[in-house]
Protein backbone atom coordinates (compact mmCIF):
# COMPACT_ATOMS: atom_id res chain seq x y z
CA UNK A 1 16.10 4.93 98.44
CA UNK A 2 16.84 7.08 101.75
CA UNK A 3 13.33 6.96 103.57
CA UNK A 4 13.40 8.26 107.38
CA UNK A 5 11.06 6.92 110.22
CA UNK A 6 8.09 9.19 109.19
CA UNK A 7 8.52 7.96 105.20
CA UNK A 8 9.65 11.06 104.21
CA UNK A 9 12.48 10.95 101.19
CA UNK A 10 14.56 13.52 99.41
CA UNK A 11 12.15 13.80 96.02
CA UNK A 12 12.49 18.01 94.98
CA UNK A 13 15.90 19.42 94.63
CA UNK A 14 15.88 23.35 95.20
CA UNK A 15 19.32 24.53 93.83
CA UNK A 16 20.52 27.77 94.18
CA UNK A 17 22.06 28.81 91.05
CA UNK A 18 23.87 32.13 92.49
CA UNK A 19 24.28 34.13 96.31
CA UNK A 20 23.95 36.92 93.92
CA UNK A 21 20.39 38.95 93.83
CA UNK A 22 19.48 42.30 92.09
CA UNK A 23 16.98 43.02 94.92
CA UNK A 24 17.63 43.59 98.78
CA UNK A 25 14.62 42.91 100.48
CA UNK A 26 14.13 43.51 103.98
CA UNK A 27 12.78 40.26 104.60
CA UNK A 28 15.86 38.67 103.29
CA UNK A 29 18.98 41.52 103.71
CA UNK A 30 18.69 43.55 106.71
CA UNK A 31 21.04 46.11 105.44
CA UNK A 32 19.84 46.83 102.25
CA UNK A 33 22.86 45.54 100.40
CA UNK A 34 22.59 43.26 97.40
CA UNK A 35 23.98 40.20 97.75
CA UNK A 36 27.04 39.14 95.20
CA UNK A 37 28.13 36.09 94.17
CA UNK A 38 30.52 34.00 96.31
CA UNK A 39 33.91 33.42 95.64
CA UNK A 40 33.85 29.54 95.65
CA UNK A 41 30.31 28.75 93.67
CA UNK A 42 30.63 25.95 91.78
CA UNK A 43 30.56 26.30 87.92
CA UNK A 44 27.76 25.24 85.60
CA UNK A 45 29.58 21.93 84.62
CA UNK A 46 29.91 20.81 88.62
CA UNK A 47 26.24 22.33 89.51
CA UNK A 48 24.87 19.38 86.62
CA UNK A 49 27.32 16.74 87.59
CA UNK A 50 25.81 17.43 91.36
CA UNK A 51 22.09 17.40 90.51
CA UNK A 52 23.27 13.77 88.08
CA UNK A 53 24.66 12.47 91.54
CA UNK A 54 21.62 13.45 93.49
CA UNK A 55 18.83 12.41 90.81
CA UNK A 56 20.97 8.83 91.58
CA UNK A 57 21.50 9.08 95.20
CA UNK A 58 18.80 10.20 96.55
CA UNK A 59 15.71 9.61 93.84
CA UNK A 60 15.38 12.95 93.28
CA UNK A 61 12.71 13.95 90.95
CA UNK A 62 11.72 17.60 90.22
CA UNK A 63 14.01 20.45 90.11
CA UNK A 64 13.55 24.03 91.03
CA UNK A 65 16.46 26.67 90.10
CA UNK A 66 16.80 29.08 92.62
CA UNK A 67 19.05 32.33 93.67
CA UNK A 68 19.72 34.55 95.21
CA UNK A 69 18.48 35.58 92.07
CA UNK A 70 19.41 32.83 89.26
CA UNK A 71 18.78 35.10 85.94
CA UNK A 72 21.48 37.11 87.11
CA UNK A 73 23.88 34.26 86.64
CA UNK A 74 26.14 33.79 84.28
CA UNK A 75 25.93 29.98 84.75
CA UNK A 76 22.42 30.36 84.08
CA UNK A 77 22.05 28.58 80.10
CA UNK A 78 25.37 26.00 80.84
CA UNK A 79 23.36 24.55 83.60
CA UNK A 80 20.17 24.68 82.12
CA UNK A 81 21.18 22.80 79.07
CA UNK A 82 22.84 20.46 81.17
CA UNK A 83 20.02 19.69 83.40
CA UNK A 84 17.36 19.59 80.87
CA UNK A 85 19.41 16.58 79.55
CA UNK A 86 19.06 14.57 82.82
CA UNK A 87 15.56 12.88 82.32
CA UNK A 88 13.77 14.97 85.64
CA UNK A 89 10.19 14.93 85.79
CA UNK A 90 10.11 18.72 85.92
CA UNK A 91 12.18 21.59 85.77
CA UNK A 92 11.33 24.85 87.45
CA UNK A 93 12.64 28.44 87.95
CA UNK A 94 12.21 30.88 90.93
CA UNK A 95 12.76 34.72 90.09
CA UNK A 96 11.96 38.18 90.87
CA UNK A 97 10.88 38.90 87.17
CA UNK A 98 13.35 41.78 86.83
CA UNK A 99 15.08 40.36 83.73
CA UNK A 100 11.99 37.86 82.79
CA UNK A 101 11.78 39.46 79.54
CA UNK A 102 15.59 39.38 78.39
CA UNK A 103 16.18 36.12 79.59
CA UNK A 104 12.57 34.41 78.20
CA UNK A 105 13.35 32.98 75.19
CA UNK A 106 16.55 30.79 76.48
CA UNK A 107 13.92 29.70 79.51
CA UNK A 108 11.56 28.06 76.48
CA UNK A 109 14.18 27.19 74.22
CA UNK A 110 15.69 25.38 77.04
CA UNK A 111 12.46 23.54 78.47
CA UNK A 112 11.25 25.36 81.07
CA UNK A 113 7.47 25.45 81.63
CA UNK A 114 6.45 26.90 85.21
CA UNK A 115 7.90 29.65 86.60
CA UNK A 116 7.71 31.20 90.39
CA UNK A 117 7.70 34.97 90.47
CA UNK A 118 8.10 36.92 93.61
CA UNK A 119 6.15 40.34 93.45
CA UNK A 120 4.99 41.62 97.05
CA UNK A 121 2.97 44.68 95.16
CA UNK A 122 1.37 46.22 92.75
CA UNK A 123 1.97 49.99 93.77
CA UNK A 124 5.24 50.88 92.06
CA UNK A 125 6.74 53.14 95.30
CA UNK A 126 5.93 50.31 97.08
CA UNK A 127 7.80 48.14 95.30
CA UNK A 128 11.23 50.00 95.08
CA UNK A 129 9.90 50.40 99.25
CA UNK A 130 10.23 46.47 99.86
CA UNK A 131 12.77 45.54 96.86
CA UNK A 132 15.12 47.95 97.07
CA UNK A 133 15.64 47.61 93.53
CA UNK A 134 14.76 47.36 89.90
CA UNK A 135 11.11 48.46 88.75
CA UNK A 136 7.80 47.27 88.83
CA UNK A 137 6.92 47.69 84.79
CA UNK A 138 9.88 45.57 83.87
CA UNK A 139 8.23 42.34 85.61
CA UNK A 140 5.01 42.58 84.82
CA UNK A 141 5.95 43.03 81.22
CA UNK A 142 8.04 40.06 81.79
CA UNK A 143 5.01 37.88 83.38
CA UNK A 144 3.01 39.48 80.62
CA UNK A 145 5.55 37.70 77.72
CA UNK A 146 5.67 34.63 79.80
CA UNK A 147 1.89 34.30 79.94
CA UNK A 148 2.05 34.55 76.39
CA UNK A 149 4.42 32.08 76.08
CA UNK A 150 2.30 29.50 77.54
CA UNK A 151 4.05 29.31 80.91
CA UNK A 152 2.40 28.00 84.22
CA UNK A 153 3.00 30.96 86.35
CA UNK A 154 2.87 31.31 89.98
CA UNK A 155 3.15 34.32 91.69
CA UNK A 156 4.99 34.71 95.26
CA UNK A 157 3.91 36.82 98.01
CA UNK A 158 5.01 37.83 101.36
CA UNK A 159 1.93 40.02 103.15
CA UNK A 160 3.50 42.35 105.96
CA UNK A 161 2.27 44.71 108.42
CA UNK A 162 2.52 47.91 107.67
CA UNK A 163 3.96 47.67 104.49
CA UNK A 164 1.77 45.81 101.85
CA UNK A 165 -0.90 44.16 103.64
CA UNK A 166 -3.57 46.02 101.41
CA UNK A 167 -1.81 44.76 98.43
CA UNK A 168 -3.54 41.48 99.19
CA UNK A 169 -7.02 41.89 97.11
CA UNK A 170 -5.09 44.03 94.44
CA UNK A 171 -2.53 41.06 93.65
CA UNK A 172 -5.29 38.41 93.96
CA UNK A 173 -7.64 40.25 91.35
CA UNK A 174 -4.94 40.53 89.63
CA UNK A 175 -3.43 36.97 89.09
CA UNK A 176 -7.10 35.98 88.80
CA UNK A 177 -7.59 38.16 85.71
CA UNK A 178 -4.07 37.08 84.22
CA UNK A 179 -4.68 33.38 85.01
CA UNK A 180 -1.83 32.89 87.57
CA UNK A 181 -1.93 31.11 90.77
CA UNK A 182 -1.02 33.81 93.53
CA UNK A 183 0.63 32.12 96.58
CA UNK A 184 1.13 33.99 100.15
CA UNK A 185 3.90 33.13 101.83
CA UNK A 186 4.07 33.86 105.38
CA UNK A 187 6.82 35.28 106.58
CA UNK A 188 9.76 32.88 107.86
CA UNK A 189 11.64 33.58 110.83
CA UNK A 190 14.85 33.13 108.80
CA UNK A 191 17.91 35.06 109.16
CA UNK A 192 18.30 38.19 110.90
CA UNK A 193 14.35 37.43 111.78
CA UNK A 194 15.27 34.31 113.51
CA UNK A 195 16.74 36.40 116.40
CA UNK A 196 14.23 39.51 116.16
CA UNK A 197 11.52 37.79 117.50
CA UNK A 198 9.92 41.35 118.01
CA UNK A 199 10.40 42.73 114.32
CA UNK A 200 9.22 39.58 113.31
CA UNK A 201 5.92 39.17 115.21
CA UNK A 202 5.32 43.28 114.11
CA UNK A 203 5.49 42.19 110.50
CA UNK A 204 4.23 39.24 110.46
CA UNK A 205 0.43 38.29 108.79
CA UNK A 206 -0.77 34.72 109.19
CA UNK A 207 -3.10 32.59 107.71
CA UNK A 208 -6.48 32.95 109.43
CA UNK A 209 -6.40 36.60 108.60
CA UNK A 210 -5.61 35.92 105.08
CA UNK A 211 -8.54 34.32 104.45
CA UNK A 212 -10.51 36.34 106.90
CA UNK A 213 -9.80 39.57 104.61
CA UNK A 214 -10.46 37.00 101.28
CA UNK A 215 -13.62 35.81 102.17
CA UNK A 216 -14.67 39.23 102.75
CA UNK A 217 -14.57 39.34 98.41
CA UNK A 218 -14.79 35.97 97.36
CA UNK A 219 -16.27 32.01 98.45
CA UNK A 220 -13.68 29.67 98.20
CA UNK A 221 -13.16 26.17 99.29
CA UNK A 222 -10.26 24.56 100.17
CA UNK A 223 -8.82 22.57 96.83
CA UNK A 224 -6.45 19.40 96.50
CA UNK A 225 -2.97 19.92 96.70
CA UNK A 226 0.02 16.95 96.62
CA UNK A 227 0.85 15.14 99.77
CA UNK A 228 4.31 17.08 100.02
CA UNK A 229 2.73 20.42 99.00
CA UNK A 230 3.73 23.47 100.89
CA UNK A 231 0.81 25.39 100.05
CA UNK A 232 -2.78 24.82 101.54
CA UNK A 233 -4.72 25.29 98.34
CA UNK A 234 -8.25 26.91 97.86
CA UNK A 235 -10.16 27.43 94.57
CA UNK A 236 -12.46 30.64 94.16
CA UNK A 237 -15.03 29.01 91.69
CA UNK A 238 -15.32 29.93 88.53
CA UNK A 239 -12.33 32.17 88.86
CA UNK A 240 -9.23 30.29 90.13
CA UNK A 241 -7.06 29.06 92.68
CA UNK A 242 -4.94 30.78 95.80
CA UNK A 243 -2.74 29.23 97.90
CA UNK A 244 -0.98 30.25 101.58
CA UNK A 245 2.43 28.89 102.77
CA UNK A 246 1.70 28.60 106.46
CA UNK A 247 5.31 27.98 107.61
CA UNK A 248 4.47 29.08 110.74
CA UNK A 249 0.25 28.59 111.22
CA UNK A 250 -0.05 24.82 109.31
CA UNK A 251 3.39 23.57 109.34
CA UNK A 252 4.30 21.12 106.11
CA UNK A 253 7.60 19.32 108.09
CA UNK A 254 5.99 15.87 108.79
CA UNK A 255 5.85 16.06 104.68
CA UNK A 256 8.44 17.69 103.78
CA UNK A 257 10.49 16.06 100.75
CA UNK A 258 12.94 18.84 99.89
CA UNK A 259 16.48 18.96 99.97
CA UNK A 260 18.33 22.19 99.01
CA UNK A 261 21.71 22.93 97.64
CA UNK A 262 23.83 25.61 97.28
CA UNK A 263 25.79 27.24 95.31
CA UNK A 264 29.04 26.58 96.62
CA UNK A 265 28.16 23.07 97.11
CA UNK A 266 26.51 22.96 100.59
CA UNK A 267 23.24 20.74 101.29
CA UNK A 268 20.73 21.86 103.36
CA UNK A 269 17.84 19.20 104.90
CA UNK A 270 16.38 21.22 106.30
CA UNK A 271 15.97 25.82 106.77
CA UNK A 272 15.21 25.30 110.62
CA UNK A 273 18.49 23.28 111.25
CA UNK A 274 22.26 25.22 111.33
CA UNK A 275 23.05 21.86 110.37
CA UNK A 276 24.59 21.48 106.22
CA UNK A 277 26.72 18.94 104.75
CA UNK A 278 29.29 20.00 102.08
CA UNK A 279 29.27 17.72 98.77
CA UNK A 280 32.22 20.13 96.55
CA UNK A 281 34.64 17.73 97.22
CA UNK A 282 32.72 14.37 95.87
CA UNK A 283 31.74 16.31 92.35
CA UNK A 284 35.88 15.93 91.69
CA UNK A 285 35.59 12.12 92.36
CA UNK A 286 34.76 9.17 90.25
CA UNK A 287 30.87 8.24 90.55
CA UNK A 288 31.56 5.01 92.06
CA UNK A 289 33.64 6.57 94.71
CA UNK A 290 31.04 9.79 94.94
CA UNK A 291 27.63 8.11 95.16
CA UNK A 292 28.02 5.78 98.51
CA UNK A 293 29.77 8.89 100.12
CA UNK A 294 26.83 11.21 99.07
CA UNK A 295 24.55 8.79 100.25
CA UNK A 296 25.92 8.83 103.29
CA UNK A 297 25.72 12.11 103.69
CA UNK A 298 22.31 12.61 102.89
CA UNK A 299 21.17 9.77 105.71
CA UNK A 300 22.76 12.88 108.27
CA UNK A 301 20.59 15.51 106.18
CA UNK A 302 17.30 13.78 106.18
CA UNK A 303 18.19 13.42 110.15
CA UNK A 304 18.09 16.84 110.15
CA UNK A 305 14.07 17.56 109.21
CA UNK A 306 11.76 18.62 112.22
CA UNK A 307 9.76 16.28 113.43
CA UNK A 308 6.58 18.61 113.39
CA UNK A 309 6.96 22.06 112.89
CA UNK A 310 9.05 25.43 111.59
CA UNK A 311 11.48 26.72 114.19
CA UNK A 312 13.31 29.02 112.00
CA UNK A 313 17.31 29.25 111.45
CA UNK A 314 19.79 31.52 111.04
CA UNK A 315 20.63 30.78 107.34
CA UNK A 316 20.12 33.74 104.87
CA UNK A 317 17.28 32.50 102.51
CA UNK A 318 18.94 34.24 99.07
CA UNK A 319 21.71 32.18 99.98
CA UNK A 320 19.81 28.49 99.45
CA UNK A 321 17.26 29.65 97.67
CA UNK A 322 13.42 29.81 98.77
């Protein structure tokens, strides 16, 4: 086991499945172009032989599929029948919804039970405003047939200024009333953000006016979470639970137990380092050659978590996933 001097370990795997995204959100692209797939991912056959090598490596426990956007891929049922064979605790899925409903039944048939949806509205100009893409009715008919399903849903939002800031009760009323767990995000100084320091600070909506415009409709109190949680936690009673990912007001780092990967084979300790250690060649070699290299190289990622807090990078989020 690969523990650093603050007992944090590698324990969640975040892969992303695909570059590729169906959305161009200004948060993530800049330019409003969608994002394609790289020349040099890695197929579904390497992507499982990686996450086998890491589950043994590096202890690693629960895995979320990621994107870009991964329902988009191609790759998308090879690698989830191969990692649904690997004995993980859990097995996740991040998505924008947009193709929730076509790609639903492989998601059950294949094991998957909790899903992360990211919907910043509930105003459909809005949304083609801040996606850039697809349409609102199509995911929530998707979370709709999901709920259905028996899925543990969690919904993902990023409040910004001047944009969808009074989208915050509507989306909390509303994940209340459907039974899924809506989770703010604060926005990450990621990307083209990391060196707009003014664009950022003009969007950006932290925590203590979350729950300052919350408490004006509801009591809550602040509810359990795990130790390596990103999300503070808080349960309306009687009603349900909210959550806020304070990157940037209550940093998580001294906690922080994820390692990402990417689709063309890149791991990432940590989003506020440049630093990222490339693993493609060891999936060609023999496990007993691969799995003291990886190791290895995962001492130098750990290495790279903050000590205490976010300091944003310049890595493109859709490219290693959230």
């Amino acid at each position: 086991m690969i523990v650093d001097r603050q007992g944090r370990r590698f324990r969640n795997l975040r892969l992303s499945l695909t570059a590729a995204c169906n959305y161009a959100c200004g948060y993530c692209v800049p330019d409003g172009k969608r994002l394609v797939a790289a020349q040099d991912e890695l197929s579904a056959d390497v992507l499982v032989r990686a996450v086998s090598y890491l589950i043994e490596s590096a202890g690693i426990e629960r895995l979320r599929i990621t994107g870009g956007e991964p329902l988009v891929s191609p790759k998308l049922e090879g690698l989830l029948r191969g990692v649904s064979q690997l004995g993980l605790e859990d097995i996740s899925l991040t998505s924008n919804g947009q193709l929730l409903a076509r790609k639903l039944p492989l998601l059950v048939e294949c094991g998957i039970r909790r899903l992360n949806i990211s919907l910043d509205t509930l105003d459909p100009q809005r949304f083609r405003e801040i996606a850039r893409g697809g349409d609102l009715a199509s995911v929530l008919e998707g979370l709709r047939l999901a709920r259905e399903a028996g899925l543990k849903i969690k919904i993902n939002m990023v409040p910004l200024r001047g944009q969808n800031l009074d989208q915050v009760m509507p989306m909390l009323d509303y994940c209340i009333d459907n039974g899924f767990e809506l989770r703010f995000i604060e926005l990450m100084r990621m990307g083209h953000l990391s060196h707009d320091y003014a664009g950022f600070k003009r969007q950006f909506v932290g925590l203590d006016e979350l729950l300052e415009q919350i408490s004006q409709h509801y009591q809550y109190t602040q509810a359990e979470a795990a130790v390596d949680a990103t999300a503070i936690r808080y349960q309306i009673v009687g009603r349900g639970f909210f959550g806020v990912i304070a990157n940037e007001s209550v940093p998580f780092c001294r906690t922080c137990s994820r390692l990402r990967l990417s689709s063309t084979g890149w791991l990432h300790g940590c989003l506020s380092s440049t630093q990222r250690h490339f693993i493609g060649d060891l999936l060609n070699e023999p496990r007993h050659i691969a799995l003291p290299a990886l190791q290895r190289m995962l001492v130098r990622a750990l290495a790279d978590k903050q000590d205490m807090s976010f300091a944003g990078g310049t890595t493109v989020m859709k490219i290693i996933g959230g």
